[in-house]
PDB file of N, CA and C in Angstrom:
ATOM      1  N   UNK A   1      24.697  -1.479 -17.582  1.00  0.00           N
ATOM      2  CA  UNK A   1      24.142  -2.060 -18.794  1.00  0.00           C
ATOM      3  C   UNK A   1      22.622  -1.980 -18.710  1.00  0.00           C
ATOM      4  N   UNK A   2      21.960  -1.805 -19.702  1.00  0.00           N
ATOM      5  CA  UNK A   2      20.607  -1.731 -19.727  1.00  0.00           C
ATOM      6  C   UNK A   2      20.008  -2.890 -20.038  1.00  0.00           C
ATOM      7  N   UNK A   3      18.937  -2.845 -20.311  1.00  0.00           N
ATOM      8  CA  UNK A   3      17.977  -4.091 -19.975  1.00  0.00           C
ATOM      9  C   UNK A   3      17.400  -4.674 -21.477  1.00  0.00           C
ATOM     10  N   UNK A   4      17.699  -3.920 -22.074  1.00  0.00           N
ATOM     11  CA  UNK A   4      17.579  -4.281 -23.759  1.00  0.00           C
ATOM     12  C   UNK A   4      19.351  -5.397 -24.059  1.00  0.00           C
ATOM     13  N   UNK A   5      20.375  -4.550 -23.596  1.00  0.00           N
ATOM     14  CA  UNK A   5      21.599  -5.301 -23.533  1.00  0.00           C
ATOM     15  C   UNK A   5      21.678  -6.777 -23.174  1.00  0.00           C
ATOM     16  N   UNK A   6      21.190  -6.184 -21.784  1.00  0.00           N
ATOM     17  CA  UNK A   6      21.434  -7.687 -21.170  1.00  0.00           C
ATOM     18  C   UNK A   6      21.119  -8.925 -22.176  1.00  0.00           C
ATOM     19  N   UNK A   7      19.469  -8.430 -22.551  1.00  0.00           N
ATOM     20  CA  UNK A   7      18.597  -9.466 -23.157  1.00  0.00           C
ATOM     21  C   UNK A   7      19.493  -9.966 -24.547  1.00  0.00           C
ATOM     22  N   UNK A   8      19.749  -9.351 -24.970  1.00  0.00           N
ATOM     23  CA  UNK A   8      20.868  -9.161 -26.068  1.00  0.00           C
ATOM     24  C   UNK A   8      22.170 -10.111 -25.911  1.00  0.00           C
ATOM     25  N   UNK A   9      22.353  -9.459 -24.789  1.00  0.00           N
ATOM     26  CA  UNK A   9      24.090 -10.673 -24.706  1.00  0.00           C
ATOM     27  C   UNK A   9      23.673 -11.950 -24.193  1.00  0.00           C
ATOM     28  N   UNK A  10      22.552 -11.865 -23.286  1.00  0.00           N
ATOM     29  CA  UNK A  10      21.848 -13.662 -23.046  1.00  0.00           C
ATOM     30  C   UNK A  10      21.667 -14.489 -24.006  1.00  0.00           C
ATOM     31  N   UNK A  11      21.071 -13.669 -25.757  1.00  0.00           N
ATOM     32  CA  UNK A  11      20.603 -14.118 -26.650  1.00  0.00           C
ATOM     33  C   UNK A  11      21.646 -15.040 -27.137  1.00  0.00           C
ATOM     34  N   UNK A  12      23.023 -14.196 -27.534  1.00  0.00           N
ATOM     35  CA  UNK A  12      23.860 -14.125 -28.393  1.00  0.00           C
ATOM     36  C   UNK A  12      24.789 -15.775 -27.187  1.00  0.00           C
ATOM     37  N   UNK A  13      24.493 -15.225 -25.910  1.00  0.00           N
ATOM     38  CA  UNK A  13      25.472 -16.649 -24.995  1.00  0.00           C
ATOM     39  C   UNK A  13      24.490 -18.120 -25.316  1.00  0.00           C
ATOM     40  N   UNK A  14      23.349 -17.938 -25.242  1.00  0.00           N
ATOM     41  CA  UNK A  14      22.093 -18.883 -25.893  1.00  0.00           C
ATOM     42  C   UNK A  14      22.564 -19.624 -27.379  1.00  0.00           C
ATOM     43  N   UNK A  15      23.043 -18.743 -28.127  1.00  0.00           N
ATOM     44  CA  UNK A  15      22.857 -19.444 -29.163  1.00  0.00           C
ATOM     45  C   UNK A  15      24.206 -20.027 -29.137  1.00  0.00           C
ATOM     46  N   UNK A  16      25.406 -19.172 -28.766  1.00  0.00           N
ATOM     47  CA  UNK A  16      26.952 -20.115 -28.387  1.00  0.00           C
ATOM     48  C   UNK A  16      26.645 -20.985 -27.968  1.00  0.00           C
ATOM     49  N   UNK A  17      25.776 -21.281 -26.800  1.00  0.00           N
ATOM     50  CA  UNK A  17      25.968 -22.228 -25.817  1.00  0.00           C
ATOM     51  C   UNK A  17      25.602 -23.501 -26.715  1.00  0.00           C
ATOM     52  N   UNK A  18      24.692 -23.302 -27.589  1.00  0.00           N
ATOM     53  CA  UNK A  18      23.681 -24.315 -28.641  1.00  0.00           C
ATOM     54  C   UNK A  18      25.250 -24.577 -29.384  1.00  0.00           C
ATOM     55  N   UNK A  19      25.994 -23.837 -29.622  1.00  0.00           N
ATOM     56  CA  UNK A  19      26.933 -24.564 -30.693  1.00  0.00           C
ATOM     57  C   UNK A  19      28.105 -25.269 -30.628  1.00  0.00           C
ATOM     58  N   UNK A  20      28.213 -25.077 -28.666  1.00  0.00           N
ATOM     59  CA  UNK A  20      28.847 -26.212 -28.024  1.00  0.00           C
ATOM     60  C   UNK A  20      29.393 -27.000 -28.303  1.00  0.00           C
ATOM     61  N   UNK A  21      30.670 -27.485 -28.452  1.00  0.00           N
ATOM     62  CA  UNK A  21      31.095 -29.361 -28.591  1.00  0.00           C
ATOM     63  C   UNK A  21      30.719 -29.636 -26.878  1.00  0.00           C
ATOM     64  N   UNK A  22      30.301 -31.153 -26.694  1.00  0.00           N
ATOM     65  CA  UNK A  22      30.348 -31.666 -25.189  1.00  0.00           C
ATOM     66  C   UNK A  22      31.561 -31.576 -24.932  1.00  0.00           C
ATOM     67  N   UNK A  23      32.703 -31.564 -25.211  1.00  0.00           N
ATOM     68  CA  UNK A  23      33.766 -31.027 -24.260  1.00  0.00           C
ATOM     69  C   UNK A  23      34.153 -29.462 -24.250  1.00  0.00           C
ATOM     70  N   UNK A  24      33.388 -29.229 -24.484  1.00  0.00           N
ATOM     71  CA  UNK A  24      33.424 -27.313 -24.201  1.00  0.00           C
ATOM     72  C   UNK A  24      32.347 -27.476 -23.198  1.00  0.00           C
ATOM     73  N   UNK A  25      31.552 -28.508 -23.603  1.00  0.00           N
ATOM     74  CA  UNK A  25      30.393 -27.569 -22.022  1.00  0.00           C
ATOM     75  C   UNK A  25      30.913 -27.617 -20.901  1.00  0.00           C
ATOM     76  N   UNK A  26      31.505 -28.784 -20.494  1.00  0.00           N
ATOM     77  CA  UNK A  26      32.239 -28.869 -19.147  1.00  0.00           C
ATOM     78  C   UNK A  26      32.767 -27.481 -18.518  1.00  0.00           C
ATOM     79  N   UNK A  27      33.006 -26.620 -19.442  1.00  0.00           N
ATOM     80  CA  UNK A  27      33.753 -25.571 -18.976  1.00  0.00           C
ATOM     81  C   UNK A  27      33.677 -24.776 -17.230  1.00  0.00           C
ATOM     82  N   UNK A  28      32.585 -25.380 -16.958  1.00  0.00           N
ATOM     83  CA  UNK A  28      32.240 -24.611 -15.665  1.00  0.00           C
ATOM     84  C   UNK A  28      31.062 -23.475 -15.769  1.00  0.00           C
ATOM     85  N   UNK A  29      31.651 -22.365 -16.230  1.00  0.00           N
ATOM     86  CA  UNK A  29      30.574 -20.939 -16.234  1.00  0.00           C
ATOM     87  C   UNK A  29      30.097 -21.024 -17.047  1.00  0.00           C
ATOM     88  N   UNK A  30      28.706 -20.831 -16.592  1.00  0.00           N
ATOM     89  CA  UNK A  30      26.838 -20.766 -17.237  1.00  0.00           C
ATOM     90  C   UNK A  30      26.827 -19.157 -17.395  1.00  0.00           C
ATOM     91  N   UNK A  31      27.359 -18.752 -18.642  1.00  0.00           N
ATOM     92  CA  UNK A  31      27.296 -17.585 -19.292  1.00  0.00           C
ATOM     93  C   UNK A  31      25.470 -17.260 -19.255  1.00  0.00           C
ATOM     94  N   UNK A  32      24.965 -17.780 -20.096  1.00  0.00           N
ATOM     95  CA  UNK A  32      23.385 -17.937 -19.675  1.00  0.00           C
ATOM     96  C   UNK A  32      22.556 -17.598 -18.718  1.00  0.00           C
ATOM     97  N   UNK A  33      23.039 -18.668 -17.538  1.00  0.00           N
ATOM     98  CA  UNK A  33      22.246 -18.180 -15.961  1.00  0.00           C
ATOM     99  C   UNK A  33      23.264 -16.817 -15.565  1.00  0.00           C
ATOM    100  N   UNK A  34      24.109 -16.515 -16.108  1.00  0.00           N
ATOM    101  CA  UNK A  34      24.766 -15.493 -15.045  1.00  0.00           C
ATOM    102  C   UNK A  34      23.864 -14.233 -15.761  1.00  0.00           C
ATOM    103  N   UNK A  35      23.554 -14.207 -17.170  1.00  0.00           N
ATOM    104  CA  UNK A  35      23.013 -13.228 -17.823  1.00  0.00           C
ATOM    105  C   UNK A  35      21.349 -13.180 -16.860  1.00  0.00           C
ATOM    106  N   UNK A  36      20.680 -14.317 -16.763  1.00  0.00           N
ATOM    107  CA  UNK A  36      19.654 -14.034 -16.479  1.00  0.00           C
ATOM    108  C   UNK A  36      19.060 -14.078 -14.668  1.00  0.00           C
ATOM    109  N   UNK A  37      20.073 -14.034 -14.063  1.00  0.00           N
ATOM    110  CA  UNK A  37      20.486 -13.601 -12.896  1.00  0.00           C
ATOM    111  C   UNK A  37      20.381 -12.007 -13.048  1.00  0.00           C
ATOM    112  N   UNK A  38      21.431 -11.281 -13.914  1.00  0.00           N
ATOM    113  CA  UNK A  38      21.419  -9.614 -13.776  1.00  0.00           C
ATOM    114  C   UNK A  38      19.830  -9.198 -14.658  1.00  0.00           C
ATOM    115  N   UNK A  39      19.179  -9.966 -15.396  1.00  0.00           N
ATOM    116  CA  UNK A  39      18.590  -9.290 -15.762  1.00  0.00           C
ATOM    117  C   UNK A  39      17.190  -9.644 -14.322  1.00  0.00           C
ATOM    118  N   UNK A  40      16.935 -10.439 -13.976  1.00  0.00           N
ATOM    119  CA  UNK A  40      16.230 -10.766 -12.916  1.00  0.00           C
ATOM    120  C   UNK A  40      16.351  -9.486 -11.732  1.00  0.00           C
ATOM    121  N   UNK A  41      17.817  -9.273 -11.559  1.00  0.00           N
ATOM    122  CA  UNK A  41      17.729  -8.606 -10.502  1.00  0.00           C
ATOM    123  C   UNK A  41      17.578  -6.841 -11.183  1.00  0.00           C
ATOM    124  N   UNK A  42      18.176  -6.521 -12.097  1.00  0.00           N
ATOM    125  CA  UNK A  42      17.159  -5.314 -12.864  1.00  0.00           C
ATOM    126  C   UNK A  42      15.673  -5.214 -13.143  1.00  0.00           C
ATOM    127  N   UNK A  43      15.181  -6.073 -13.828  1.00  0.00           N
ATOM    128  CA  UNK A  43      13.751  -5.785 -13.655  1.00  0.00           C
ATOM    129  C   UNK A  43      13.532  -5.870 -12.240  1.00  0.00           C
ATOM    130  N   UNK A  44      13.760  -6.202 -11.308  1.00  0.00           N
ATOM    131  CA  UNK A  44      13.667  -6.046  -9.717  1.00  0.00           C
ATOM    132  C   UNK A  44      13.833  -5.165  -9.478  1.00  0.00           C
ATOM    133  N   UNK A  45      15.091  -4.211 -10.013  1.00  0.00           N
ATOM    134  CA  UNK A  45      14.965  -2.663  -9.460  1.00  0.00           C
ATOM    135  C   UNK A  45      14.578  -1.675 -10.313  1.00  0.00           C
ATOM    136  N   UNK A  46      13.729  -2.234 -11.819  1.00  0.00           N
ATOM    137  CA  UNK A  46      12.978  -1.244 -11.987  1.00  0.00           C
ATOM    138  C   UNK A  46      11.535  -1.386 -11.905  1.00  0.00           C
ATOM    139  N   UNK A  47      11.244  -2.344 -11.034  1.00  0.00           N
ATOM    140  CA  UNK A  47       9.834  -2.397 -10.801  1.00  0.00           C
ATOM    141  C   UNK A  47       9.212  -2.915 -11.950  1.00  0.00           C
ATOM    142  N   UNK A  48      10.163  -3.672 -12.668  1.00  0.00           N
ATOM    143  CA  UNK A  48       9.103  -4.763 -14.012  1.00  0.00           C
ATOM    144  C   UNK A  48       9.137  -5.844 -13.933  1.00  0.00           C
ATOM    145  N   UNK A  49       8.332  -6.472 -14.570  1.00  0.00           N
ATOM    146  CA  UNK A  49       7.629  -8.093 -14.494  1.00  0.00           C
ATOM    147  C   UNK A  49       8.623  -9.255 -15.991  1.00  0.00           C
ATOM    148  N   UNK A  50       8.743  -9.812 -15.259  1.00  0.00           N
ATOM    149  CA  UNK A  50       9.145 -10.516 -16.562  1.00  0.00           C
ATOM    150  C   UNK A  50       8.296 -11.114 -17.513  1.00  0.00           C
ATOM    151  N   UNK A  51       6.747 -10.581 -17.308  1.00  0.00           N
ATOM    152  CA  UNK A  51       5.864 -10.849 -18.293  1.00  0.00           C
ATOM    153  C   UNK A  51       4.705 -10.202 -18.135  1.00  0.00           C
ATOM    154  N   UNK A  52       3.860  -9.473 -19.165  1.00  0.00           N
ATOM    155  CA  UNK A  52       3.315  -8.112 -19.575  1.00  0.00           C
ATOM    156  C   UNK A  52       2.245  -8.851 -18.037  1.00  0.00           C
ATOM    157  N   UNK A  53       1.086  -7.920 -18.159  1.00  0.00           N
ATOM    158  CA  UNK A  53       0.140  -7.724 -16.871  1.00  0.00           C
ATOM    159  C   UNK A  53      -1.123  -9.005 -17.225  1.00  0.00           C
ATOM    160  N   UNK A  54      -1.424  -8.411 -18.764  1.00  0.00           N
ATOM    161  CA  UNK A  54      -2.197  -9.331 -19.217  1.00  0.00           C
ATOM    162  C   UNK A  54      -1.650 -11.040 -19.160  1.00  0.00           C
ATOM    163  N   UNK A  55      -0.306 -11.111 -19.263  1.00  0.00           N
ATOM    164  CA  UNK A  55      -0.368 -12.730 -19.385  1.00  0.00           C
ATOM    165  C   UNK A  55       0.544 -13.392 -18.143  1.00  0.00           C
ATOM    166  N   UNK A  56      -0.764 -12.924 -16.922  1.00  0.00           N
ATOM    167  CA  UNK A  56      -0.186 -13.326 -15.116  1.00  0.00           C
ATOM    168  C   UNK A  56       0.134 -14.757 -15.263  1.00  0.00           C
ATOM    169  N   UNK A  57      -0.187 -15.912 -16.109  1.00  0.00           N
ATOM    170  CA  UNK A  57       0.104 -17.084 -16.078  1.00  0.00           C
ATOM    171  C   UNK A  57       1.581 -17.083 -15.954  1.00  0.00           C
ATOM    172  N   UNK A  58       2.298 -16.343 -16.797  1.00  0.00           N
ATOM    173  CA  UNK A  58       4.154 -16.987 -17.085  1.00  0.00           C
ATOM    174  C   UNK A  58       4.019 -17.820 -18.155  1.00  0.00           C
ATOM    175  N   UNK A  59       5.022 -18.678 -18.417  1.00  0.00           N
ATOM    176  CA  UNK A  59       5.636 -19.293 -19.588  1.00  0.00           C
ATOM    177  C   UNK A  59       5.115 -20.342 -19.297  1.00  0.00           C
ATOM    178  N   UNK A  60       4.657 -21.077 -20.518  1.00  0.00           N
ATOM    179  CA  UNK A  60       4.094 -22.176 -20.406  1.00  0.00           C
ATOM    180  C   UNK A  60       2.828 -22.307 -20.012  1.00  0.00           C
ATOM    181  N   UNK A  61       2.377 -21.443 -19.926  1.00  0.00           N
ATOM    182  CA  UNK A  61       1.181 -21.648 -19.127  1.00  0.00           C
ATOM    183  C   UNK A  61       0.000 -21.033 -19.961  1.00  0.00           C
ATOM    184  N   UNK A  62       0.517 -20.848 -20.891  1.00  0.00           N
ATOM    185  CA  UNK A  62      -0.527 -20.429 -22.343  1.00  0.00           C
ATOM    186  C   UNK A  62      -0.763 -21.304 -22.607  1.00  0.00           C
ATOM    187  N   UNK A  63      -2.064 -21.165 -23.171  1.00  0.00           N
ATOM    188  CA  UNK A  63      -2.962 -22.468 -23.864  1.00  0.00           C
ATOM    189  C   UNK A  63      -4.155 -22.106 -24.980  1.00  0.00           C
TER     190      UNK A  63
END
């Protein structure tokens, strides 16, 4: 799977996850973290950043 995908099916488990009843969350598997686990470890093997060069801060850290 490519790296546009991934981001894609994280999106789409993101917004399920938002539409949740509390007795569905219980379910156990974090569709979510498992997505951003593979994409973590892809940009790892293609030598990319999870955020451009210019903005070395990360998330949140804009101001």
């Amino acid at each position: 799977m490519d790296l546009n995908h991934l981001l894609y099916q994280q999106q789409v488990a993101i917004l399920r996850k938002s539409e949740e009843t509390p007795a569905r969350c219980s379910a156990g598997f974090d569709l979510v973290r498992h997505y951003q686990r593979r994409i973590d470890r892809l940009r790892e093997d293609l030598g990319a950043t999870g955020w451009p060069e210019w903005c070395a801060a990360g998330p949140g850290m804009l101001a």
